[in-house]
ModelCIF file with pLDDT and N, C-alpha, C, O atoms, coordinates in Angstrom:
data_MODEL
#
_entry.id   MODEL 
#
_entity.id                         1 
_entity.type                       polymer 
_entity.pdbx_number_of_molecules   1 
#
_entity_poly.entity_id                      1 
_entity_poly.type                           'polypeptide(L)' 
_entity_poly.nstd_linkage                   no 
_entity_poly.nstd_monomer                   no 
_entity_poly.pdbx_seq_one_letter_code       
;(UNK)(UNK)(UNK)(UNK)(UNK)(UNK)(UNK)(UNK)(UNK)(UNK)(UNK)(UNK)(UNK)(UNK)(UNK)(UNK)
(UNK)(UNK)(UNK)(UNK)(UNK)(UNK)(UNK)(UNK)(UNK)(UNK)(UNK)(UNK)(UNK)(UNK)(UNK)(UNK)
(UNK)(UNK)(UNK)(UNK)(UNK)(UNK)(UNK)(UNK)(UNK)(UNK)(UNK)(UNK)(UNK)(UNK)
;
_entity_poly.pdbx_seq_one_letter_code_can   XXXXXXXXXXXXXXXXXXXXXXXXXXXXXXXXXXXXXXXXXXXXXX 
_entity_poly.pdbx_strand_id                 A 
#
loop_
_entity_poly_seq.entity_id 
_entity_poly_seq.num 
_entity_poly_seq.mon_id 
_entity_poly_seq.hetero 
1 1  UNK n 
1 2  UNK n 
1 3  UNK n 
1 4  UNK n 
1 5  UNK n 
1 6  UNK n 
1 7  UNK n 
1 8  UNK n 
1 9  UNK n 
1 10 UNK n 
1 11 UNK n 
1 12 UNK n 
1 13 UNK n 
1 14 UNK n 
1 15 UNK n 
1 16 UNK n 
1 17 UNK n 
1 18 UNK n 
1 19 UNK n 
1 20 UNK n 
1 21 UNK n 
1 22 UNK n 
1 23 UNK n 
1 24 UNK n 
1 25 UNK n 
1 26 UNK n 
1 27 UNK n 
1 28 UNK n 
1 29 UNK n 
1 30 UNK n 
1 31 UNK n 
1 32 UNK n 
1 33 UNK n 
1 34 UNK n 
1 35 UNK n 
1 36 UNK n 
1 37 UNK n 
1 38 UNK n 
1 39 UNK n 
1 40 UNK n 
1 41 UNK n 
1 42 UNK n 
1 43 UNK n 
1 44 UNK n 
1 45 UNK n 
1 46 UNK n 
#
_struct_asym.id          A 
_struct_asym.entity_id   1 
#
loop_
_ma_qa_metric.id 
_ma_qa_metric.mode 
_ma_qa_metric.name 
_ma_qa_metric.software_group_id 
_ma_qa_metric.type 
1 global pLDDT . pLDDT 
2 local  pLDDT . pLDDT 
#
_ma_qa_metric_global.metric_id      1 
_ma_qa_metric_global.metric_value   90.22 
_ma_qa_metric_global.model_id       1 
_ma_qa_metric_global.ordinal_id     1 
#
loop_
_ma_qa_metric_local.label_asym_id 
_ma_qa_metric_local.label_comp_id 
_ma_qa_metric_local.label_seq_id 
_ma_qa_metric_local.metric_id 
_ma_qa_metric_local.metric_value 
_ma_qa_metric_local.model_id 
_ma_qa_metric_local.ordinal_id 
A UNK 1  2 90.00 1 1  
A UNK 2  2 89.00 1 2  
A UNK 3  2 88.00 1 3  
A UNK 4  2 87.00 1 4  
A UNK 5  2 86.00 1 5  
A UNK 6  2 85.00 1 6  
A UNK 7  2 88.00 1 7  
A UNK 8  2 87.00 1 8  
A UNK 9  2 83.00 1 9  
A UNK 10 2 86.00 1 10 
A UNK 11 2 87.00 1 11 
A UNK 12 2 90.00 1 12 
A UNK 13 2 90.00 1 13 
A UNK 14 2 90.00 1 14 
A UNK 15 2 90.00 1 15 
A UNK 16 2 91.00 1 16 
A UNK 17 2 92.00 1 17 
A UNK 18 2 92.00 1 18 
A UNK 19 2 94.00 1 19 
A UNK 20 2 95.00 1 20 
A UNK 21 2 95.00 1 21 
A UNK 22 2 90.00 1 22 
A UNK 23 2 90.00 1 23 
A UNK 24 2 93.00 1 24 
A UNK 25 2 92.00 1 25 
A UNK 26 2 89.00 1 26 
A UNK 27 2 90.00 1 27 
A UNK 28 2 94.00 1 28 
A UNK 29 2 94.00 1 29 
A UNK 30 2 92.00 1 30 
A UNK 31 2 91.00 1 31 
A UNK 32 2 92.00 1 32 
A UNK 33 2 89.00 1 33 
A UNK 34 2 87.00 1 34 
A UNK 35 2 89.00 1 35 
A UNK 36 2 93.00 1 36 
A UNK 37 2 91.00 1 37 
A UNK 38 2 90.00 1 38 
A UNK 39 2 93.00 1 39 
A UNK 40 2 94.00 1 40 
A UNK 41 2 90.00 1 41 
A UNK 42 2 90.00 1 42 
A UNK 43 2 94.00 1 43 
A UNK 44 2 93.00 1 44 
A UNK 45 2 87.00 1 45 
A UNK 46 2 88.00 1 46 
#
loop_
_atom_site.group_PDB 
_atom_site.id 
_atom_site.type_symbol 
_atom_site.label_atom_id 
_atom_site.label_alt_id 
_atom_site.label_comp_id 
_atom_site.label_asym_id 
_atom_site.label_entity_id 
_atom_site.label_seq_id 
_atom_site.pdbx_PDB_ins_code 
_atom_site.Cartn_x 
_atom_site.Cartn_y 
_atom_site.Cartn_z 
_atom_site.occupancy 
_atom_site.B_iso_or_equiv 
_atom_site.pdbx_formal_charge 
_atom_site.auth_seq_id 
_atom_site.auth_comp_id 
_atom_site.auth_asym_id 
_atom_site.auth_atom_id 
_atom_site.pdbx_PDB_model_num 
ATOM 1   N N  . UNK A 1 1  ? 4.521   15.707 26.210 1.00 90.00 ? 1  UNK A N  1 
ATOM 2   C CA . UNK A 1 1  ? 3.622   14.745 25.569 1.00 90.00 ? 1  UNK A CA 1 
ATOM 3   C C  . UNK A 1 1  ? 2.347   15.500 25.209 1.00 90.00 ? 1  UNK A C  1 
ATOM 4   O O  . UNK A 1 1  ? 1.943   16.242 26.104 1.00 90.00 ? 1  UNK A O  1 
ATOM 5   N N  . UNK A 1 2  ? 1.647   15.468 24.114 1.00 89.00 ? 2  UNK A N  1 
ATOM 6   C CA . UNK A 1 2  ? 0.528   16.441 23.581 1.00 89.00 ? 2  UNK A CA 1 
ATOM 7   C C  . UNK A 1 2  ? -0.282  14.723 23.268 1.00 89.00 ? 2  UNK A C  1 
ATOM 8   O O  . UNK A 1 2  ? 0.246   13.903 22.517 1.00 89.00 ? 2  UNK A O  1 
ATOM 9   N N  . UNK A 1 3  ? -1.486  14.482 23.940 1.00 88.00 ? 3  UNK A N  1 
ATOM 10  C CA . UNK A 1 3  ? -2.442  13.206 23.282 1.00 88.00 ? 3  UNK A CA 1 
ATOM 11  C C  . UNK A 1 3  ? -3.499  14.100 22.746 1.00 88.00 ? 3  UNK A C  1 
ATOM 12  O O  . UNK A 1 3  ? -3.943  15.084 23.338 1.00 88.00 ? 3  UNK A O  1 
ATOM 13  N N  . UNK A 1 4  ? -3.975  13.547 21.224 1.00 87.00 ? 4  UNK A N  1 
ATOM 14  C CA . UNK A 1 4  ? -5.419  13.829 21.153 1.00 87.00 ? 4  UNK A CA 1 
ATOM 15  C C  . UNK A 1 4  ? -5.807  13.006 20.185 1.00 87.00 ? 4  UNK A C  1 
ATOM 16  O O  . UNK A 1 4  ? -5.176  12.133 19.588 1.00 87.00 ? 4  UNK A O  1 
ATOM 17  N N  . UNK A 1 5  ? -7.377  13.523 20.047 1.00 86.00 ? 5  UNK A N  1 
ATOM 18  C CA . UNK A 1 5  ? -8.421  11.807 19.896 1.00 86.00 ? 5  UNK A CA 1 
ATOM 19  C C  . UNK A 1 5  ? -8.463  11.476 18.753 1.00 86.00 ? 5  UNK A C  1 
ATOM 20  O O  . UNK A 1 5  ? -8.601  12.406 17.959 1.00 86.00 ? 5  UNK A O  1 
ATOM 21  N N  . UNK A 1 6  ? -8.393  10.449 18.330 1.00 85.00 ? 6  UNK A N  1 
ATOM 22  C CA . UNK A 1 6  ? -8.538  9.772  17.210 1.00 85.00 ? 6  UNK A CA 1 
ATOM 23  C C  . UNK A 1 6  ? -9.879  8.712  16.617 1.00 85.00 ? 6  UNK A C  1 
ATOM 24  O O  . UNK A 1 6  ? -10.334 7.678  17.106 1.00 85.00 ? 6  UNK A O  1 
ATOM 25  N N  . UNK A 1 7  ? -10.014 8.985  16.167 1.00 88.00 ? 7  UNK A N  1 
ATOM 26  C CA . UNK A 1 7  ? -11.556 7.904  15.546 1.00 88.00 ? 7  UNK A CA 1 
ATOM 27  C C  . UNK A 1 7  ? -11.403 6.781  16.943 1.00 88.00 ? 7  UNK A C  1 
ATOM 28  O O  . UNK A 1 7  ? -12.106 6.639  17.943 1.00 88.00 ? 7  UNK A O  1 
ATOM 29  N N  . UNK A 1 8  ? -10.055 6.040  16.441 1.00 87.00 ? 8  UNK A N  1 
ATOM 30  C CA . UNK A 1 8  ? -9.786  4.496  17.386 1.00 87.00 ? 8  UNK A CA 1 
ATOM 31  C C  . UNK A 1 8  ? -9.406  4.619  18.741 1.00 87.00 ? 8  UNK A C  1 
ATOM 32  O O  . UNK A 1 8  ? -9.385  3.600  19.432 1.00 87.00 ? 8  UNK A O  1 
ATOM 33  N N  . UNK A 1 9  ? -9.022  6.008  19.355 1.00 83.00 ? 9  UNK A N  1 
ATOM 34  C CA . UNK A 1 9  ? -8.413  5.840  20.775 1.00 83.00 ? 9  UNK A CA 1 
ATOM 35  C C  . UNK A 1 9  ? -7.291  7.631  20.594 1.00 83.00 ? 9  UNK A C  1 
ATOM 36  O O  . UNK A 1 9  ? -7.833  8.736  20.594 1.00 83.00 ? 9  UNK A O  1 
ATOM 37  N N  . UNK A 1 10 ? -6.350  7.500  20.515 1.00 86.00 ? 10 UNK A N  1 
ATOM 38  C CA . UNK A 1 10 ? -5.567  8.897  20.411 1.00 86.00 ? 10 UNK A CA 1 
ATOM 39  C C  . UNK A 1 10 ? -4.217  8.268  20.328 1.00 86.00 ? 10 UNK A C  1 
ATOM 40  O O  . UNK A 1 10 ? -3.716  7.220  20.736 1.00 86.00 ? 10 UNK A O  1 
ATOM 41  N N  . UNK A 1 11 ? -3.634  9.782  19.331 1.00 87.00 ? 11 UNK A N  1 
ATOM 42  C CA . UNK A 1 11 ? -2.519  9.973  18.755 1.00 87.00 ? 11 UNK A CA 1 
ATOM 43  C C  . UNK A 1 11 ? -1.889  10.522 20.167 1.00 87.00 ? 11 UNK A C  1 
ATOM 44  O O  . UNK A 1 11 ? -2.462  11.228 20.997 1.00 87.00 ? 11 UNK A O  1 
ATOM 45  N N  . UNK A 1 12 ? -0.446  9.963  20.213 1.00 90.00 ? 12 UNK A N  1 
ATOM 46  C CA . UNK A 1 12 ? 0.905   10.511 21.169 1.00 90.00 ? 12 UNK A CA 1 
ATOM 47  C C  . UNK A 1 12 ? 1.790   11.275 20.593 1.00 90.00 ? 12 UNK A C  1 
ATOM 48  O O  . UNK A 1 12 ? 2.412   10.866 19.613 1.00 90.00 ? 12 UNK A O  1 
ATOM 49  N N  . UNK A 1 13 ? 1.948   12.282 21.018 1.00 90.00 ? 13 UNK A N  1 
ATOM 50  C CA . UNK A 1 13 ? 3.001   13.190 20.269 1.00 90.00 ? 13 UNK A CA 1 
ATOM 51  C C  . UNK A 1 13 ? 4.260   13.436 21.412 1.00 90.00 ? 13 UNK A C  1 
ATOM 52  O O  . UNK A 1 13 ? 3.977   14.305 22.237 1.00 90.00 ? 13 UNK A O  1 
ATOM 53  N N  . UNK A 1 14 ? 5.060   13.058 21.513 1.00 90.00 ? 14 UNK A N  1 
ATOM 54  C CA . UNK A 1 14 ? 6.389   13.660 22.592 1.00 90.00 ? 14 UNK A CA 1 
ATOM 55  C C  . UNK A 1 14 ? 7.502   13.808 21.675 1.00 90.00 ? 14 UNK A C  1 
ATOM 56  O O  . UNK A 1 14 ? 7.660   13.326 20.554 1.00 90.00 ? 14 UNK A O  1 
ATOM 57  N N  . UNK A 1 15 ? 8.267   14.593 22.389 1.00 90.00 ? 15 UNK A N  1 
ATOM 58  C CA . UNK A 1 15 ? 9.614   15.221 22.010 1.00 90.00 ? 15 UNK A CA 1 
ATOM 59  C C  . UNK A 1 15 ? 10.291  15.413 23.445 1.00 90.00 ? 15 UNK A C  1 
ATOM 60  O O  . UNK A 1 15 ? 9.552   15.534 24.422 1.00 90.00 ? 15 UNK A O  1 
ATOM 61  N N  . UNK A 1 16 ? 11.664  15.445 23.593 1.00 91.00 ? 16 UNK A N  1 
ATOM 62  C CA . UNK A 1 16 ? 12.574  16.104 24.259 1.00 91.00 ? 16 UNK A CA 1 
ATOM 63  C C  . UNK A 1 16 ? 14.055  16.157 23.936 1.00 91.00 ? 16 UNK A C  1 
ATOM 64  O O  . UNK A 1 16 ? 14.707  15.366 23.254 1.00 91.00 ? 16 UNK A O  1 
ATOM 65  N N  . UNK A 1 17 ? 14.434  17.209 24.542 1.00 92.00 ? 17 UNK A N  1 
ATOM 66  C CA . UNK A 1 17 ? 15.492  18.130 24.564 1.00 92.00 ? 17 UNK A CA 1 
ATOM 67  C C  . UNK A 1 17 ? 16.316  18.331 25.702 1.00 92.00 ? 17 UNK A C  1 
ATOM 68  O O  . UNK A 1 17 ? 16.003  18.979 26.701 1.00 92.00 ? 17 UNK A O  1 
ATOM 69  N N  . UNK A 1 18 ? 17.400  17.731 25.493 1.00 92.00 ? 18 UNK A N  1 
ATOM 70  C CA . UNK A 1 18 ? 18.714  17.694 26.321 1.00 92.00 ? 18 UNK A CA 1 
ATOM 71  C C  . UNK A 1 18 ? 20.103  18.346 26.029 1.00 92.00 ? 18 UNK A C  1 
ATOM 72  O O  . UNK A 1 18 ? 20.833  18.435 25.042 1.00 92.00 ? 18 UNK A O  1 
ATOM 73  N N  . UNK A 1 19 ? 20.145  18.816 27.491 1.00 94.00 ? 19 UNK A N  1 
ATOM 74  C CA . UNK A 1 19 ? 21.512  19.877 26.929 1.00 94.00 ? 19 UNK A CA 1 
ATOM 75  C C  . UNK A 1 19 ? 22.637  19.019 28.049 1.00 94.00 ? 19 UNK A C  1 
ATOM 76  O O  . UNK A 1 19 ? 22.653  17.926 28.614 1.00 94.00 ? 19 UNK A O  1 
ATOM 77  N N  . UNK A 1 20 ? 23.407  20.073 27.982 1.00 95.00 ? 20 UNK A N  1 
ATOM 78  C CA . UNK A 1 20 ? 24.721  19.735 28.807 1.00 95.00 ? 20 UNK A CA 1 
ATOM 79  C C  . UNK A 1 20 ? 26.034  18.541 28.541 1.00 95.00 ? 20 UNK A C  1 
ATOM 80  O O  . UNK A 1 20 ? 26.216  17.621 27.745 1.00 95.00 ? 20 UNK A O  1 
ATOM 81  N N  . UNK A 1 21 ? 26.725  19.088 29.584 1.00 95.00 ? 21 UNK A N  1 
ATOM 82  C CA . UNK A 1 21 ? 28.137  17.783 29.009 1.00 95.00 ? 21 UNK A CA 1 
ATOM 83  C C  . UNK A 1 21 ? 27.245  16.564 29.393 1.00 95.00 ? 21 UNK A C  1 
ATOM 84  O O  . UNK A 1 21 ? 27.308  15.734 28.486 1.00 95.00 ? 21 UNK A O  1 
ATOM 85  N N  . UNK A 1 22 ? 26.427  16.154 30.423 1.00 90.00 ? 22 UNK A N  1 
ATOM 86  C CA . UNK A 1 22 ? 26.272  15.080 30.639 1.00 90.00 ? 22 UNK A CA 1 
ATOM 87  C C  . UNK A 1 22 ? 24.841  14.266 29.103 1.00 90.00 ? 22 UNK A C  1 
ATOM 88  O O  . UNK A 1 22 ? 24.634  13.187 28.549 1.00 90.00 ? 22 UNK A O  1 
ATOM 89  N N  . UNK A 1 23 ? 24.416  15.321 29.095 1.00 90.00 ? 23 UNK A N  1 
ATOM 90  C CA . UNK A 1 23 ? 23.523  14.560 27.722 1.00 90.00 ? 23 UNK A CA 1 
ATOM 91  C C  . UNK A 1 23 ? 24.374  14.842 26.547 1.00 90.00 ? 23 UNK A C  1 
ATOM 92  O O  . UNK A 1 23 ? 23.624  14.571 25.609 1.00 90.00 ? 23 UNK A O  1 
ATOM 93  N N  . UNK A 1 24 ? 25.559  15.248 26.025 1.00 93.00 ? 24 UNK A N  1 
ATOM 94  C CA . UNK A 1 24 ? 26.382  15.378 24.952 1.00 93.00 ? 24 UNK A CA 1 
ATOM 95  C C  . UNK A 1 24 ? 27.319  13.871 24.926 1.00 93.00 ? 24 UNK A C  1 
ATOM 96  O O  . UNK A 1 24 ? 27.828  13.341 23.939 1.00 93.00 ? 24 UNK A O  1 
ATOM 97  N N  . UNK A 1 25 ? 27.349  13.364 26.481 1.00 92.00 ? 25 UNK A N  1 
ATOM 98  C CA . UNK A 1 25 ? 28.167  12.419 26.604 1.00 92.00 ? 25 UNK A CA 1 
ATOM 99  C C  . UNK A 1 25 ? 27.249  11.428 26.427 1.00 92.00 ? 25 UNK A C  1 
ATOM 100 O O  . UNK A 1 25 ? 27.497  10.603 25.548 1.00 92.00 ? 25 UNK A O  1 
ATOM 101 N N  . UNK A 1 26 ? 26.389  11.334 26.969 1.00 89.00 ? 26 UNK A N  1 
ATOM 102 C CA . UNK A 1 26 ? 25.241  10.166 26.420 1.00 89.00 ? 26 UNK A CA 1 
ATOM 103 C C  . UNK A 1 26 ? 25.083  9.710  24.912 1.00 89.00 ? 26 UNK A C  1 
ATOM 104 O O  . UNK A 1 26 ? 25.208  8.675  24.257 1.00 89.00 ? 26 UNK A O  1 
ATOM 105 N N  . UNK A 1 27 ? 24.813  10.754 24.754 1.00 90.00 ? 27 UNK A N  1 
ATOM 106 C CA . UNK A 1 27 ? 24.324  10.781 23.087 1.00 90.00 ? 27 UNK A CA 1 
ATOM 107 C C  . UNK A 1 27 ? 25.520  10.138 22.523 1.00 90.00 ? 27 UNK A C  1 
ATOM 108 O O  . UNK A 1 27 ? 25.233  9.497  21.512 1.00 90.00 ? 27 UNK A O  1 
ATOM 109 N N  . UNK A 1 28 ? 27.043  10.083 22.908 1.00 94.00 ? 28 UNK A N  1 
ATOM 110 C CA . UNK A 1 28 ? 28.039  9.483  21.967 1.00 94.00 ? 28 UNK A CA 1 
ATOM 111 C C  . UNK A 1 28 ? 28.441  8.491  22.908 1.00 94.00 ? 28 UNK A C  1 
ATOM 112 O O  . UNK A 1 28 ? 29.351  7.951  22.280 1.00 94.00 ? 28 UNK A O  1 
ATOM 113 N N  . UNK A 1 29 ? 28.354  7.809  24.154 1.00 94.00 ? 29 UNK A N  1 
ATOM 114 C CA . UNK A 1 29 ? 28.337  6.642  24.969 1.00 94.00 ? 29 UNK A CA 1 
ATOM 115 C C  . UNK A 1 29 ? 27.188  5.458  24.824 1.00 94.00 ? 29 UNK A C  1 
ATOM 116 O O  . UNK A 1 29 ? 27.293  4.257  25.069 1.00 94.00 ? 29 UNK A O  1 
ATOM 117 N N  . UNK A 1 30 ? 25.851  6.353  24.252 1.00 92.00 ? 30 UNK A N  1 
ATOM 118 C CA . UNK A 1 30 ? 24.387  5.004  24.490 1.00 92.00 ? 30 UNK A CA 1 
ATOM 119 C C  . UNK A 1 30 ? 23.586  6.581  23.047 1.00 92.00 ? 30 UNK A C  1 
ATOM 120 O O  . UNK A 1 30 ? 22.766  7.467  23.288 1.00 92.00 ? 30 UNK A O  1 
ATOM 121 N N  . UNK A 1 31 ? 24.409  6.221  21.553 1.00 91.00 ? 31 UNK A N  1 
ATOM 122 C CA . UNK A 1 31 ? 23.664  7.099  21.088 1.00 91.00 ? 31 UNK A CA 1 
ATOM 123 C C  . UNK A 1 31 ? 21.779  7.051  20.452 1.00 91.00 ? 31 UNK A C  1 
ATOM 124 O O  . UNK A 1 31 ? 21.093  7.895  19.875 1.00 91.00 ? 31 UNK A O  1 
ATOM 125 N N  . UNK A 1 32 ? 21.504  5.658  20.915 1.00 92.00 ? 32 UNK A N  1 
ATOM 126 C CA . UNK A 1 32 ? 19.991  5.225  21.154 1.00 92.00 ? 32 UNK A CA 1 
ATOM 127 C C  . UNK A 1 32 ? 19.116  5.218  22.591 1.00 92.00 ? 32 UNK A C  1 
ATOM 128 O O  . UNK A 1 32 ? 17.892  5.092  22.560 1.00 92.00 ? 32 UNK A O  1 
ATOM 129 N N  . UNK A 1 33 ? 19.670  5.329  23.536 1.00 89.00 ? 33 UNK A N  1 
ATOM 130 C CA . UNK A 1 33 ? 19.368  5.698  24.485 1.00 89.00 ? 33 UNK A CA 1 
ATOM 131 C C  . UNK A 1 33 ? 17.985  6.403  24.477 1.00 89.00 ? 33 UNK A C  1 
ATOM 132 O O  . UNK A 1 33 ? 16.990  5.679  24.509 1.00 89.00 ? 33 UNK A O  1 
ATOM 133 N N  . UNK A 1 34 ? 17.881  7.326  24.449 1.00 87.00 ? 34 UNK A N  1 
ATOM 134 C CA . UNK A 1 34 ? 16.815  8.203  24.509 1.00 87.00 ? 34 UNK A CA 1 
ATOM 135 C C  . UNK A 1 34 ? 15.399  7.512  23.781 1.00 87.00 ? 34 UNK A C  1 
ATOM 136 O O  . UNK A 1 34 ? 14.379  7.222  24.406 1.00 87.00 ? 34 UNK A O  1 
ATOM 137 N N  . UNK A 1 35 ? 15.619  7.323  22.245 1.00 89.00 ? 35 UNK A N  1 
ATOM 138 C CA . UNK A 1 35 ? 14.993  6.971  21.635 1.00 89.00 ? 35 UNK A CA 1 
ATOM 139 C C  . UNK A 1 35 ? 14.254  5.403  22.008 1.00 89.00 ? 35 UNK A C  1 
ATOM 140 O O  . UNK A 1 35 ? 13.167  4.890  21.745 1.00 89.00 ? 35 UNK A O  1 
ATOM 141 N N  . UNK A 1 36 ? 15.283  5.044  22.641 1.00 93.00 ? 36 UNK A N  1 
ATOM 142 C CA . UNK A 1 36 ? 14.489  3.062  23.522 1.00 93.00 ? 36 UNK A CA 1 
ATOM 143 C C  . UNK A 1 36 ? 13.727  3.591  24.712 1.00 93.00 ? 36 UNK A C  1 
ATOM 144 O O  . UNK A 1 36 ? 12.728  2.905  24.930 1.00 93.00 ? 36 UNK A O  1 
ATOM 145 N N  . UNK A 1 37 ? 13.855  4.397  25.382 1.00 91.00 ? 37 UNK A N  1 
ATOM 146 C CA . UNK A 1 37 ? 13.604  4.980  26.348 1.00 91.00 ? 37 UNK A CA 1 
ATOM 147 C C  . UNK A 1 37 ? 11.903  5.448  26.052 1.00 91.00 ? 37 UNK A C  1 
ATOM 148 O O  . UNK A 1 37 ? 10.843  5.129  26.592 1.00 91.00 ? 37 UNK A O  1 
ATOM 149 N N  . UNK A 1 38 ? 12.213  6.220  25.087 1.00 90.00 ? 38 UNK A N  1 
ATOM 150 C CA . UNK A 1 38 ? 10.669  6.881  24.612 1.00 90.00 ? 38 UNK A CA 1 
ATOM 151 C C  . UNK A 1 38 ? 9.668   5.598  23.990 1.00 90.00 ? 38 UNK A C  1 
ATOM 152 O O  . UNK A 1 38 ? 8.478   5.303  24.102 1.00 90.00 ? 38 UNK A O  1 
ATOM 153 N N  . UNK A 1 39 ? 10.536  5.178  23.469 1.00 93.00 ? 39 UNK A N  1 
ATOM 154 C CA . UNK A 1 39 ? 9.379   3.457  22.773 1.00 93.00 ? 39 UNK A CA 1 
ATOM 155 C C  . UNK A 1 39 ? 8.944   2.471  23.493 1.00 93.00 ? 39 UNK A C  1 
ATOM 156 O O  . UNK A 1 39 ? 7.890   1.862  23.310 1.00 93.00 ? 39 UNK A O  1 
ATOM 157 N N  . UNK A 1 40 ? 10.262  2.160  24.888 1.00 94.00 ? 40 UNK A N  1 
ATOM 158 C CA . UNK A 1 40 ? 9.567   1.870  26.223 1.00 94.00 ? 40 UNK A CA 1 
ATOM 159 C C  . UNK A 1 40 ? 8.261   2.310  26.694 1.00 94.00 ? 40 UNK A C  1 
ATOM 160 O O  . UNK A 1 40 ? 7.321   1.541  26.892 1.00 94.00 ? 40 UNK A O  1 
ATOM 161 N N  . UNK A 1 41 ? 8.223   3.974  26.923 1.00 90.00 ? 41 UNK A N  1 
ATOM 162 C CA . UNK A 1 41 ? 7.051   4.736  27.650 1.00 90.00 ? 41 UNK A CA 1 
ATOM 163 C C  . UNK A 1 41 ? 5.899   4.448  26.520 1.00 90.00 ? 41 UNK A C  1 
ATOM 164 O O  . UNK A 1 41 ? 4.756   4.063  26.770 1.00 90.00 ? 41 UNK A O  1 
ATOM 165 N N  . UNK A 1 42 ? 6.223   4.608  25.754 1.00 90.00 ? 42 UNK A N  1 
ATOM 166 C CA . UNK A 1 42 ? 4.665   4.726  24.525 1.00 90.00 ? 42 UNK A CA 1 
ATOM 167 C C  . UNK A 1 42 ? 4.624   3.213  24.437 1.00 90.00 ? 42 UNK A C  1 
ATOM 168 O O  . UNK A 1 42 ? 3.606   2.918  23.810 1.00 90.00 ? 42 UNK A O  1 
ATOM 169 N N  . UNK A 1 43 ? 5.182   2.308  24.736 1.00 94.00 ? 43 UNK A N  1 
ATOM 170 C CA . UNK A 1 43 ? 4.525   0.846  24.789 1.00 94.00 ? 43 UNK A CA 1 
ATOM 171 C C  . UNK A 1 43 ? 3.871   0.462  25.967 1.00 94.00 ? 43 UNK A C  1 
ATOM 172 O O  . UNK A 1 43 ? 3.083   -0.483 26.003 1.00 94.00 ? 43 UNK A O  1 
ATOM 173 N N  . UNK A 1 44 ? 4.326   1.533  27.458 1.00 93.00 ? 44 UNK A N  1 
ATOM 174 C CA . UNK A 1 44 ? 3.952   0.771  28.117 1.00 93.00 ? 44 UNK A CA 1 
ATOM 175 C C  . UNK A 1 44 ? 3.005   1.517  28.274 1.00 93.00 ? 44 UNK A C  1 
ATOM 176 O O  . UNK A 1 44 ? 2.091   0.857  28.768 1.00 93.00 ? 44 UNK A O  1 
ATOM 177 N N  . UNK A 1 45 ? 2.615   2.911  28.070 1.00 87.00 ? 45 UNK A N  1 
ATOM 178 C CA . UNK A 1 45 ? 1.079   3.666  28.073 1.00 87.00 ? 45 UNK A CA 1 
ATOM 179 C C  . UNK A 1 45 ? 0.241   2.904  27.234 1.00 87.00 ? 45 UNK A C  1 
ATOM 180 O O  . UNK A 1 45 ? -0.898  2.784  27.685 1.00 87.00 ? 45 UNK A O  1 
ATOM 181 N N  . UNK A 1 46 ? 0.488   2.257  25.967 1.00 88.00 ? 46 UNK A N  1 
ATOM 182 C CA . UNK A 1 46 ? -0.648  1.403  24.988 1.00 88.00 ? 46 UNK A CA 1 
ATOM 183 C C  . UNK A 1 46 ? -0.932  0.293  26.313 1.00 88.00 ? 46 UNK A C  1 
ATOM 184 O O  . UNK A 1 46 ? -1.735  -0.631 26.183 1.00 88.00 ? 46 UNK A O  1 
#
């Protein structure tokens, strides 16, 4: 996660990166997963 300031409060920047059989199997079992996951955290930090 990289935050920095903005006129109104600050910009969120995250990314991540998953390897292995078990995140290859995710990605084609729950292929939104990750992405609800991250919109969860940045809603519940606002």
């Amino acid at each position: 996660w990289v935050l920095t300031p903005t006129p109104t409060g600050c910009h969120v920047l995250t990314e991540e990166n998953q390897h292995g059989l078990g995140a290859r199997l995710q990605k084609k079992l729950l292929p939104n997963r990750m992405w609800n996951q991250h919109q969860l955290w940045l809603e519940g930090l606002q």
